[in-house]
Protein backbone atom coordinates (compact mmCIF):
# COMPACT_ATOMS: atom_id res chain seq x y z
CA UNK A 1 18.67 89.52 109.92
CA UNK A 2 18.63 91.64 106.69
CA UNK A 3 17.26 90.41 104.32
CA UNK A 4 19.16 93.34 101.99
CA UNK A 5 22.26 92.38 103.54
CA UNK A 6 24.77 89.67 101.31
CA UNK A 7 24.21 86.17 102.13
CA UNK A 8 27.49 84.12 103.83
CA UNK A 9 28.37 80.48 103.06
CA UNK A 10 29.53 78.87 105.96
CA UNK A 11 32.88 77.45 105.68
CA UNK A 12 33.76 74.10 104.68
CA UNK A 13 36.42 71.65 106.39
CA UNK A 14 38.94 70.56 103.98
CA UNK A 15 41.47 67.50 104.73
CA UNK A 16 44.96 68.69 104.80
CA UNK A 17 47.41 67.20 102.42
CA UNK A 18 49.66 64.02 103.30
CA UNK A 19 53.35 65.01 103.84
CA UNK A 20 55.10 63.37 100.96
CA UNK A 21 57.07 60.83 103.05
CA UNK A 22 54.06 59.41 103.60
CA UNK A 23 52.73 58.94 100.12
CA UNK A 24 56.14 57.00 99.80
CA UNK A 25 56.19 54.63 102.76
CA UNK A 26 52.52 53.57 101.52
CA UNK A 27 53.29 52.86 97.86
CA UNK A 28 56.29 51.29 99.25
CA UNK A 29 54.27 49.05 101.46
CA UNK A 30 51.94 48.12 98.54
CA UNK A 31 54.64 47.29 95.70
CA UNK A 32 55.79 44.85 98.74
CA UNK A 33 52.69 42.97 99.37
CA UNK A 34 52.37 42.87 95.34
CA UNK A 35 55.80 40.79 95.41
CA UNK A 36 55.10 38.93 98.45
CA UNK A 37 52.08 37.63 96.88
CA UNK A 38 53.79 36.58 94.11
CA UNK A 39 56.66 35.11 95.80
CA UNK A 40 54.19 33.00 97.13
CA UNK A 41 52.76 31.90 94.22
CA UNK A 42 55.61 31.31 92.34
CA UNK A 43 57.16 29.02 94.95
CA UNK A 44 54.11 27.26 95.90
CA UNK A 45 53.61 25.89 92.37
CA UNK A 46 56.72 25.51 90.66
CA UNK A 47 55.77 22.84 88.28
CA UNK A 48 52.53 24.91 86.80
CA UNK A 49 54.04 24.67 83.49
CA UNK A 50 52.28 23.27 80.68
CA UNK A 51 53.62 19.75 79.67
CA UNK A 52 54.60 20.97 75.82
CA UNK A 53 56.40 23.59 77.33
CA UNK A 54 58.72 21.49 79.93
CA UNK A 55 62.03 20.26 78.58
CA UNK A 56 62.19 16.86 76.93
CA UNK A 57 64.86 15.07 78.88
CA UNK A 58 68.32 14.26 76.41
CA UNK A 59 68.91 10.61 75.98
CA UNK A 60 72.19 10.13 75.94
CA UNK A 61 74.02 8.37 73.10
CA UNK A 62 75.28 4.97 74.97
CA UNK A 63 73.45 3.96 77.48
CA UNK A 64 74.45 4.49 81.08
CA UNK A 65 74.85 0.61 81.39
CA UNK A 66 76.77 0.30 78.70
CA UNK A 67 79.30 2.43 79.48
CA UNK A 68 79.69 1.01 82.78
CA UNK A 69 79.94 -2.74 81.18
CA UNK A 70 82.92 -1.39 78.81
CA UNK A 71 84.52 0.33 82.02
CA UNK A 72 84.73 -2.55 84.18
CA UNK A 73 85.21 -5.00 81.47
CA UNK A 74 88.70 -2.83 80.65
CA UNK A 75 89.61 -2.83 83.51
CA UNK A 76 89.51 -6.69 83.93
CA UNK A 77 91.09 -7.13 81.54
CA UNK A 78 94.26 -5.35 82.27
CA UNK A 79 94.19 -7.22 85.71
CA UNK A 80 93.99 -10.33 83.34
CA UNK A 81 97.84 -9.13 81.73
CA UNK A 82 96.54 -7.92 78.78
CA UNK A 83 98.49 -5.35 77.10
CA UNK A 84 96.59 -2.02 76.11
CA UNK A 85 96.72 -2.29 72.62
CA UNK A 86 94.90 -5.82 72.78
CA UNK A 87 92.51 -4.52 75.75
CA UNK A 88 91.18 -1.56 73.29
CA UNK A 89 90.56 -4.07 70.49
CA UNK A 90 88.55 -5.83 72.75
CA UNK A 91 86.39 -3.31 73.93
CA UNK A 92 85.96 -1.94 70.43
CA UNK A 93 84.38 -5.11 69.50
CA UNK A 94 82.55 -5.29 72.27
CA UNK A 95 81.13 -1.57 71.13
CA UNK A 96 80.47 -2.70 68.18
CA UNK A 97 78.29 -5.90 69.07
CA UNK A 98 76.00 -3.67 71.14
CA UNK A 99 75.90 -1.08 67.89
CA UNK A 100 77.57 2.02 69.83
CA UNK A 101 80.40 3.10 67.28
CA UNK A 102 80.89 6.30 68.44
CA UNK A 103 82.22 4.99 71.81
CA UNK A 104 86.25 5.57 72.05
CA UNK A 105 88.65 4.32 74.52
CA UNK A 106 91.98 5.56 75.82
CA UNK A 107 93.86 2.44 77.99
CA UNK A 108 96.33 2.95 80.62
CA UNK A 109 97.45 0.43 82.90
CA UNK A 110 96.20 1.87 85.69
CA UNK A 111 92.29 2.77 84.61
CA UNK A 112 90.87 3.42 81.20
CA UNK A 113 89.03 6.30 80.05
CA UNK A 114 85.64 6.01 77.94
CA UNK A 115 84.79 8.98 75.60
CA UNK A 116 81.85 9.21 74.13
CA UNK A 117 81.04 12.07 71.00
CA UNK A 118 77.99 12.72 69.23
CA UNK A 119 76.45 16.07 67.30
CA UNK A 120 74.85 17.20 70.60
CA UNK A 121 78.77 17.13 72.23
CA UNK A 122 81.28 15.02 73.89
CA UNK A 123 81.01 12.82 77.36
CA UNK A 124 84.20 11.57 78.69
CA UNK A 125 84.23 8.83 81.80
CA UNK A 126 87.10 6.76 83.67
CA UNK A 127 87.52 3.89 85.98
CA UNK A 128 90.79 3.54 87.63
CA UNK A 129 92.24 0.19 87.70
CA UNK A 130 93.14 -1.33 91.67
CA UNK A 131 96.33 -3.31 90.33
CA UNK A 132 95.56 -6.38 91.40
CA UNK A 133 95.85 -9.63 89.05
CA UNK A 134 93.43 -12.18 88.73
CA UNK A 135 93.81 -15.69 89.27
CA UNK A 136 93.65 -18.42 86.38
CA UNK A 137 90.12 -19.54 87.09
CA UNK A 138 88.74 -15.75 87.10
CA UNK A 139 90.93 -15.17 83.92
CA UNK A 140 89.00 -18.20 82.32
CA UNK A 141 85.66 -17.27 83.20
CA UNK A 142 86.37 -13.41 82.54
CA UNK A 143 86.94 -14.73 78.55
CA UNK A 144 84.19 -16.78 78.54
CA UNK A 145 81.82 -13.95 79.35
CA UNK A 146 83.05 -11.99 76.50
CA UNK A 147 82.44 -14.98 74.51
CA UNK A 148 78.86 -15.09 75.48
CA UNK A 149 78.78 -11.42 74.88
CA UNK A 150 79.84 -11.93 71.20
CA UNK A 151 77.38 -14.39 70.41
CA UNK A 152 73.86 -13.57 72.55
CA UNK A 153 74.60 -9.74 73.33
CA UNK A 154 73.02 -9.74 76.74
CA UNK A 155 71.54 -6.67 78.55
CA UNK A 156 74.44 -4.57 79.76
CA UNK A 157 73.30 -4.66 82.95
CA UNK A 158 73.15 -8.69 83.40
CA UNK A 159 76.99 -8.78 82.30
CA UNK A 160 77.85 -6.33 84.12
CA UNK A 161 76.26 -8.22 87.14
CA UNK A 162 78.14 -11.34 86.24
CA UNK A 163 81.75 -9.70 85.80
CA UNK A 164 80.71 -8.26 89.05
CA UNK A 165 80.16 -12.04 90.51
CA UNK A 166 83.54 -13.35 88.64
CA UNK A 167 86.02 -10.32 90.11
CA UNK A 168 84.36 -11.35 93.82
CA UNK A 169 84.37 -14.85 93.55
CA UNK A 170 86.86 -16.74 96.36
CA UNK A 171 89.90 -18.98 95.55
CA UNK A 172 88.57 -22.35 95.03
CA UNK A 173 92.21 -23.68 96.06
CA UNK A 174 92.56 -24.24 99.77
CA UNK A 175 95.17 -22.51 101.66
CA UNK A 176 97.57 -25.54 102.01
CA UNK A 177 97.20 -25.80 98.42
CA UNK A 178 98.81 -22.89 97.77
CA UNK A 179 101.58 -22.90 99.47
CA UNK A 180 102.54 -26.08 98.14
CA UNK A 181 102.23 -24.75 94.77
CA UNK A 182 104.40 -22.30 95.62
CA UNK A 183 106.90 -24.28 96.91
CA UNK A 184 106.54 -26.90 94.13
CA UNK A 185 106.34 -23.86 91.70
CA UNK A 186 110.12 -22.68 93.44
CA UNK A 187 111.54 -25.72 93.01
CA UNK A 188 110.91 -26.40 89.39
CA UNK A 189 112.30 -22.89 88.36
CA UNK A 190 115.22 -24.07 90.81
CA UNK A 191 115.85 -27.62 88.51
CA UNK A 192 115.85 -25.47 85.19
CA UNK A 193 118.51 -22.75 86.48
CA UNK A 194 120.47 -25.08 89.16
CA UNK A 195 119.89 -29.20 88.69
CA UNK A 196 121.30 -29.92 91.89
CA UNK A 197 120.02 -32.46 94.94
CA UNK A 198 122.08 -29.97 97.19
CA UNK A 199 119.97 -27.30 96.96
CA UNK A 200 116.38 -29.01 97.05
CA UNK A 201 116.22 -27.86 101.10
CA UNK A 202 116.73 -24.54 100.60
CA UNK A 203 113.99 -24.54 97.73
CA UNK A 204 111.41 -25.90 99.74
CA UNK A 205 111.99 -23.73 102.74
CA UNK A 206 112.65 -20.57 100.55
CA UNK A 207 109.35 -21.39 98.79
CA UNK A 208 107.36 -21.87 101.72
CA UNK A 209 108.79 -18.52 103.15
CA UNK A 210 107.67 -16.58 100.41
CA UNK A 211 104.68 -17.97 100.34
CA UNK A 212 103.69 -17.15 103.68
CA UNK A 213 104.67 -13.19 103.43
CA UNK A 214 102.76 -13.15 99.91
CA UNK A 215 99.48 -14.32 101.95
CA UNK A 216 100.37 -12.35 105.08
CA UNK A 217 100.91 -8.84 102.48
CA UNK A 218 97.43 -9.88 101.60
CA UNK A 219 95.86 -8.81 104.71
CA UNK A 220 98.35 -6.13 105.83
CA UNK A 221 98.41 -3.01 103.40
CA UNK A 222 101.48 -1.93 105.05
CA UNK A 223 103.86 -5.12 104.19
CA UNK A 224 102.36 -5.10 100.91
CA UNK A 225 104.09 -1.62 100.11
CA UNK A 226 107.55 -3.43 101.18
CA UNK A 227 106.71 -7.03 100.13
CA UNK A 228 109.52 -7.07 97.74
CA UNK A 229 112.17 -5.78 100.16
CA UNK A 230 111.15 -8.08 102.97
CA UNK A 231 111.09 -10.89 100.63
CA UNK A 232 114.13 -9.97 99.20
CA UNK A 233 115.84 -9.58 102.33
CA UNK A 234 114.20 -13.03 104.03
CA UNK A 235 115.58 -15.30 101.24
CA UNK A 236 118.84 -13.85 101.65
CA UNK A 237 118.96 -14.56 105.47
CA UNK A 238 118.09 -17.59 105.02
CA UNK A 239 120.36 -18.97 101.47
CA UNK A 240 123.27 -17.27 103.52
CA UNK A 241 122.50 -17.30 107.05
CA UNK A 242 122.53 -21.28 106.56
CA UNK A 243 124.31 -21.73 103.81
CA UNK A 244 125.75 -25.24 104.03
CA UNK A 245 122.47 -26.44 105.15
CA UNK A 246 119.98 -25.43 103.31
CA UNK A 247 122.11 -23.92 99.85
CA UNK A 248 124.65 -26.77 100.12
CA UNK A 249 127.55 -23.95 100.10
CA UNK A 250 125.88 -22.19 96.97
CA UNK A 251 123.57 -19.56 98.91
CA UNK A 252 123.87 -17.22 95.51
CA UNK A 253 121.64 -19.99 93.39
CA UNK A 254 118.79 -19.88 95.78
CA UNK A 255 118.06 -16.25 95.19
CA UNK A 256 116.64 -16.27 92.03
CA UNK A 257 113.82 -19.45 92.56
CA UNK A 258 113.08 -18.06 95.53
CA UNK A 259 111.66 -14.91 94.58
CA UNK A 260 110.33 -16.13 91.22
CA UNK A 261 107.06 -15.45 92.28
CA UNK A 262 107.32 -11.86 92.52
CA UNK A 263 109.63 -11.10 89.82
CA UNK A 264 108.16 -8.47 87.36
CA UNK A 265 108.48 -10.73 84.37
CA UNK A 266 105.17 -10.43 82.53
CA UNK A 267 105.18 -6.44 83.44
CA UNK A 268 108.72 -6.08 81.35
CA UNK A 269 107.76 -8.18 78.94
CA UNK A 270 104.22 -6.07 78.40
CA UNK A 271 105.86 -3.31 78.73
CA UNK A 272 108.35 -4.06 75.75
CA UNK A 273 105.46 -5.41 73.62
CA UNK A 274 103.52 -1.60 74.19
CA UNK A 275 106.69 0.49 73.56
CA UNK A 276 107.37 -1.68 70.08
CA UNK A 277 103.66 -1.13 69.30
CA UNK A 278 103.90 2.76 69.51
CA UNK A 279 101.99 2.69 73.25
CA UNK A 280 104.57 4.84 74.52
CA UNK A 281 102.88 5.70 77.55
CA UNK A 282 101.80 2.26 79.13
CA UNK A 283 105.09 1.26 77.83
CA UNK A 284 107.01 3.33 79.73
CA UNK A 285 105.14 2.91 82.87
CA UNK A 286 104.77 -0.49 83.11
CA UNK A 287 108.50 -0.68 82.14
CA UNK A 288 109.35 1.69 85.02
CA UNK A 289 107.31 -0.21 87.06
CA UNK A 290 109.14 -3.23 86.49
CA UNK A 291 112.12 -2.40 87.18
CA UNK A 292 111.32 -0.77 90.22
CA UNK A 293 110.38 -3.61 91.82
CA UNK A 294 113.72 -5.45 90.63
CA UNK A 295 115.52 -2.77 92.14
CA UNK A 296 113.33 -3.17 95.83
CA UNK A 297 113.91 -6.78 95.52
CA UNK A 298 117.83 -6.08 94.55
CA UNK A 299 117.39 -3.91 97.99
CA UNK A 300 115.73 -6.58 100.21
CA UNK A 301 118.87 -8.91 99.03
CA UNK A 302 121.12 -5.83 100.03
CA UNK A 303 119.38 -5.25 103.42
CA UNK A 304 119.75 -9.06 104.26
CA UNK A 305 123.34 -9.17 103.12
CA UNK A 306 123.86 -6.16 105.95
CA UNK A 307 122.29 -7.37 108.59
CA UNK A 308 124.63 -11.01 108.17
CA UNK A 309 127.84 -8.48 108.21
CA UNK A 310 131.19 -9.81 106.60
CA UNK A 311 130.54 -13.00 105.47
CA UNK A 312 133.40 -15.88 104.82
CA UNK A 313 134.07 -16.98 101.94
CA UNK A 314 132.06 -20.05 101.35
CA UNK A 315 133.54 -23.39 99.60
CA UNK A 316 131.02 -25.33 97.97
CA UNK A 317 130.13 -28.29 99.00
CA UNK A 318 130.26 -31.49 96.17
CA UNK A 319 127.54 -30.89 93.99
CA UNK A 320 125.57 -33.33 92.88
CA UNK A 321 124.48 -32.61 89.76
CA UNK A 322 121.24 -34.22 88.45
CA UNK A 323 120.61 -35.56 84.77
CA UNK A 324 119.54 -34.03 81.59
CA UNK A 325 116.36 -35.15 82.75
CA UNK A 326 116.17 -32.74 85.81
CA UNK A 327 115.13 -29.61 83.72
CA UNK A 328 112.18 -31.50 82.00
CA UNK A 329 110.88 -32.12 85.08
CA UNK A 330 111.28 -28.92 86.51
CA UNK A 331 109.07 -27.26 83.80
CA UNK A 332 106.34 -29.93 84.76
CA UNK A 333 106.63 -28.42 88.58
CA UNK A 334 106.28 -25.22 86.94
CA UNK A 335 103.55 -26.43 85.59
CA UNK A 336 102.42 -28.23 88.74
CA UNK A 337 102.95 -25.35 90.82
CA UNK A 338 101.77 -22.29 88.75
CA UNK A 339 98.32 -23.83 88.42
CA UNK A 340 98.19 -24.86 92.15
CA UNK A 341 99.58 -21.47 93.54
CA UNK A 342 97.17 -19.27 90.74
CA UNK A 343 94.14 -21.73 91.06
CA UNK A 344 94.00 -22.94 87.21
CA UNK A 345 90.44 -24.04 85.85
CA UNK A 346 89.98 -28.07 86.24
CA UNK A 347 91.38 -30.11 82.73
CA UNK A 348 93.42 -26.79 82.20
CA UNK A 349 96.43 -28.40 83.24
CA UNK A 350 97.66 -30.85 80.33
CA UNK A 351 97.14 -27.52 78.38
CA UNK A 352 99.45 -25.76 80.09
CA UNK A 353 102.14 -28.23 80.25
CA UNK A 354 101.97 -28.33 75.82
CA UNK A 355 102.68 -24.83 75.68
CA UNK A 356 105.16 -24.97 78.25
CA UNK A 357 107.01 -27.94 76.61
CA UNK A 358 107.05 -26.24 72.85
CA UNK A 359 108.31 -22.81 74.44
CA UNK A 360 110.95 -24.83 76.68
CA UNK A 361 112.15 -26.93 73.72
CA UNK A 362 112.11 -23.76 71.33
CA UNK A 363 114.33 -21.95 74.13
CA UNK A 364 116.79 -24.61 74.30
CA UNK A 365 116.99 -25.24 70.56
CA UNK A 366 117.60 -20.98 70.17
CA UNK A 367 120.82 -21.52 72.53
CA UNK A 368 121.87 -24.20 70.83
CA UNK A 369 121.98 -22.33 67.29
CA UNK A 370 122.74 -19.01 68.82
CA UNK A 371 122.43 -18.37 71.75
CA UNK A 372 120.50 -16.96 74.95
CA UNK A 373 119.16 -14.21 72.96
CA UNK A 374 118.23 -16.39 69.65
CA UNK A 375 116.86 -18.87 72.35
CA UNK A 376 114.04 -16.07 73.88
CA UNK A 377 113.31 -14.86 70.50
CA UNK A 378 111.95 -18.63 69.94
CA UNK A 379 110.71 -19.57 72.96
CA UNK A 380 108.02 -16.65 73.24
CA UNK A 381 107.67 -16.91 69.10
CA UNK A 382 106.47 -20.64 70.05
CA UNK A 383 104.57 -19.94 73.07
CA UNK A 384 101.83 -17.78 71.67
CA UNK A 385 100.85 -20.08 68.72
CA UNK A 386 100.82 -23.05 70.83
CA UNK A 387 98.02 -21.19 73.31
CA UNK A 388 96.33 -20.50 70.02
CA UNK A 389 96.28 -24.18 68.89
CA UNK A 390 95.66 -25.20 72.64
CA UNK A 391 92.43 -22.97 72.64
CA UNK A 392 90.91 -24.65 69.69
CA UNK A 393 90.42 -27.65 71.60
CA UNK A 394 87.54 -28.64 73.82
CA UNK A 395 87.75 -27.90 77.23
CA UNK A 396 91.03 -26.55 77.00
CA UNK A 397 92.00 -22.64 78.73
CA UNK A 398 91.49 -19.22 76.78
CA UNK A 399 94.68 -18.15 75.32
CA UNK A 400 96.21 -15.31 78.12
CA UNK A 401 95.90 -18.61 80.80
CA UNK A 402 97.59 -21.11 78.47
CA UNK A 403 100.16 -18.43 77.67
CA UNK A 404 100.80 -16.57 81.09
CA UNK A 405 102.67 -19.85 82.74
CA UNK A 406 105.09 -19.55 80.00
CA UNK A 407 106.56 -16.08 81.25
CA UNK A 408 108.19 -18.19 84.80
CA UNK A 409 110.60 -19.78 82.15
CA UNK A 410 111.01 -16.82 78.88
CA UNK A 411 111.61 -13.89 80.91
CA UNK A 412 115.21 -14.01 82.45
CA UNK A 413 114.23 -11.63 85.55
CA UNK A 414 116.36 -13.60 88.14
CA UNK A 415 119.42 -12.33 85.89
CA UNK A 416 118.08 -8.81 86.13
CA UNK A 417 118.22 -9.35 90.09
CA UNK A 418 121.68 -10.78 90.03
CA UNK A 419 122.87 -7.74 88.03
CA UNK A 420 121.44 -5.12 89.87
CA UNK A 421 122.49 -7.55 93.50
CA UNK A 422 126.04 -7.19 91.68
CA UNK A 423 125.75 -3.46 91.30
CA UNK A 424 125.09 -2.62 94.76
CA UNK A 425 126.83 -4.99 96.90
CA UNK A 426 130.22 -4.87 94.03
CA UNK A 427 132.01 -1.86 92.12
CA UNK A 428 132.53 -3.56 88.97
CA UNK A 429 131.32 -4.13 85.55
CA UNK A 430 129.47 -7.68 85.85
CA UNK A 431 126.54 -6.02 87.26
CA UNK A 432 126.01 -3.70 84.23
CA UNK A 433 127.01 -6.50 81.60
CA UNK A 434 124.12 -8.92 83.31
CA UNK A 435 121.52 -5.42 83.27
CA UNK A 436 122.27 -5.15 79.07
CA UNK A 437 121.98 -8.97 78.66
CA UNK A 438 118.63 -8.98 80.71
CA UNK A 439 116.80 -5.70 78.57
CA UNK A 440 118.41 -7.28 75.03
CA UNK A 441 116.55 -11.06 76.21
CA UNK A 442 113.11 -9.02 77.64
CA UNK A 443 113.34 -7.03 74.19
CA UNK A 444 113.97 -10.46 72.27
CA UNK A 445 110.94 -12.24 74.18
CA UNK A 446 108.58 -9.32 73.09
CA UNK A 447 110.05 -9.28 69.62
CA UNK A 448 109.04 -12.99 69.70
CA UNK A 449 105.62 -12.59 71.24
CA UNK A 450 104.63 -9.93 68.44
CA UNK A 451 105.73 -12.08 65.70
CA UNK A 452 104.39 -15.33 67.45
CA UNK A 453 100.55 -13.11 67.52
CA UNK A 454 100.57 -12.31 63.92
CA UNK A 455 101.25 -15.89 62.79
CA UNK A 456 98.74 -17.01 65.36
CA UNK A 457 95.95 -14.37 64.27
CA UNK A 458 96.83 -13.04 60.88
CA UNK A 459 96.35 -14.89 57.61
CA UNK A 460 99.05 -15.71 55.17
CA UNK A 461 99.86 -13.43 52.66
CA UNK A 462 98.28 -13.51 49.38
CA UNK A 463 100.66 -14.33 46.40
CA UNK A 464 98.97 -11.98 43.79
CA UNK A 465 99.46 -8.66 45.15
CA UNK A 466 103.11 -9.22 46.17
CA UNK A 467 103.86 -10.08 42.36
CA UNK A 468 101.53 -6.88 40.78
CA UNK A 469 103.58 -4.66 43.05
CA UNK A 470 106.90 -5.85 41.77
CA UNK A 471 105.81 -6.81 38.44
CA UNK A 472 103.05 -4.41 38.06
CA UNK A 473 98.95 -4.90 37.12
CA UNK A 474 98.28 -7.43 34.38
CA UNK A 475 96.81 -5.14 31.47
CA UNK A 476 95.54 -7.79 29.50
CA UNK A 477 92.98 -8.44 32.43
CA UNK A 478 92.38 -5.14 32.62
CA UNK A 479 91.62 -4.79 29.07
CA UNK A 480 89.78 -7.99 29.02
CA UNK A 481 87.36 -6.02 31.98
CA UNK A 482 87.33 -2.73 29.83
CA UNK A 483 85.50 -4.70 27.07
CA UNK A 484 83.01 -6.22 28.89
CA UNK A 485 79.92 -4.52 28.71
């Protein structure tokens, strides 16, 4: 080699560059393991958060047990036949006993809805009502709950549990009981409207008809839809299928006590009361309600009447006509049978038979003076004091049980049945007469029920403020108060 010759390097190996596709599909690869890992994390420890930093649960307003108290108490008490204006004053005051005044309440007749409103927002809840009403002894114990609620303002959740035990509690009255207090029940109404020995068969076999389907509807959802058109139509086949045997030739008067029981009497009469009070909604519902199921039972009749075909015209038999003495003991059958048939608390009954005696005699002296209407204004004017005065004493029913008897002998719905019967079956102008008579007498039983519950619950008016608003302040007291010092 020559050593004057230029020295070579040998060459070096160099890596080639990678293709860009490839510098891609390997950051691409890494930014997914970076998220994979902290996928992982994140959903393997989701409550890593430090305590101060983890939202502080908002406790509501009313508690959840009292709202569910207030619903279910509502509730009972429109199953009770409380009208919506008195069912919201009682819940208020229950409200208020527990300290939760910014609960509100909106009642229907078929649920009420519970609206609760604070600065954080507004909670609204409902409970719809079943439709079912509850007996006497339930209605008792139902009042003397709230009672206990007034005065020792238990946990919500131990009334709750006790209105729970009162709505499921069985009918103390045994079977056989019942249906002879509906019988007995049938044939009082029967001695009041039609004081005749003739027709005491077809009472007691009407009664115990009735009676029967009522239980039977009990257990069979499907008759219960139609119970008022199959009891309609089953007194009718039997007042005029047998007429001279069981009706004594007068098949027509055995309509009315035979479906007394499910007349919608209380339900027009509520409904009245609401619409006069400015509840124009439960008013009008429970009034169309009503008279719905006058009209079904005004079908039933129709349906029966059908079936019999043309029917002869039927000479009565001799009536024999009981004494004066015959209605007065028809309203203690009523008496008999309604507590009986709607299992009234024990010692309730003398109670009921007081106010049923001072509406009965208040009824009878409004027809004497003027009249059918004059006589319903009375009788339910009279009815609701005397269920105050009644509750006063010791053992004696809450007020709604001492008054609800009453309604079998204010509230003329047997008329309303013969008037719309007369409508359907006849072409003529009876019918609508008896339809204005029977809304004037449910209008002049409410009238009387409002004015009977604000002598029974309102104080007397004061003297002194009637004569400064005719006669104007006395200034000498008021300048006798601007000296003082």
């Amino acid at each position: 080699m020559n050593p004057t010759e230029p020295e070579h390097h040998q060459p070096q190996h160099r890596l080639a560059p990678r293709p860009m596709s490839g510098r891609l599909y390997g950051a691409t690869l890494r930014a997914a393991g970076s998220m994979d890992r902290w996928l992982r994390r994140v959903s393997a420890s989701p409550l890593d958060l430090a305590a101060e930093d983890a939202p502080q649960p908002v406790e509501p307003p009313v508690s959840a047990d009292l709202l569910d108290l207030l619903r279910h108490l509502g509730v009972a008490l429109i199953s009770s036949g409380e009208t919506t204006n008195q069912v919201q004053r009682i819940l208020d005051d229950m409200a208020r006993r527990y300290d939760a005044d910014e609960v509100h309440f909106f009642v229907l007749p078929t649920g009420i809805f519970v609206r609760v409103h604070d600065s954080r927002g507004t909670a609204v809840d409902l409970l719809e009502a079943n439709g079912d009403t509850l007996r006497l002894d339930q209605i008792t114990a139902l009042y003397k709950l709230i009672d206990e609620i007034k005065h020792t303002v238990p946990p919500p959740a131990h009334a709750t549990l006790e209105l729970a035990k009162i709505l499921d509690s069985p009918p103390p009255t045994a079977v056989w009981l019942m249906l002879l207090g509906n019988v007995v029940l049938t044939t009082g109404l029967g001695l009041m409207l039609n004081p005749t020995a003739n027709a005491l068969p077809g009472y007691i076999v009407i009664g115990l008809v009735v009676q029967l389907l009522i239980m039977l509807a009990d257990r069979m959802p499907l008759l219960s839809l139609g119970l008022p058109v199959v009891a309609g139509a089953s007194v009718t086949l039997l007042a005029f299928g047998f007429p001279h045997a069981i009706g004594g030739g007068n098949p027509q008067q055995l309509l009315v006590p035979g479906v007394s029981s499910l007349l919608p009497g209380a339900t027009l009469t509520n409904g009245s009361i609401e619409l006069a009070t400015g509840s124009m909604v439960a008013g009008a519902s429970r009034t169309i309600y009503g008279l719905n199921k006058l009209i079904l039972l005004a079908f039933g009749v129709l349906i029966g009447l059908q079936v019999l075909g043309p029917n002869p015209s039927l000479v009565p038999e001799t009536m024999h006509q009981l004494g004066w003495w015959a209605p007065f003991l028809g309203v203690l059958l009523i008496g008999l049978g309604h507590s009986w048939r709607a299992s009234a608390p024990p010692k309730s009954l003398p109670w009921l038979l007081v106010v049923l005696y001072a509406a009965f005699l208040a009824q009878k002296l409004g027809v004497q003076l003027g009249g059918g209407l004059l006589g319903s204004f009375l009788g339910g004017m009279v009815a609701v004091p005397a269920a105050y005065l009644v509750q006063r004493n010791r053992n004696a029913p809450p007020t709604q049980v001492a008054f609800l008897p009453a309604f079998w002998m204010l509230v003329p719905g047997g008329i309303g049945l013969t008037g719309v019967s007369e409508l359907v079956t006849q072409s003529n102008a009876n019918g609508l007469h008896v339809l204005v008579t029977t809304t004037l007498t449910v209008l002049a039983i409410a009238m009387g029920v409002l004015v009977g519950s604000g002598l029974a619950t309102k104080r007397p008016p004061q003297i002194s403020p009637m004569v400064e608003q005719f006669l104007g302040p006395d200034t000498g007291k008021h300048s006798a108060n601007h000296r003082e010092p």
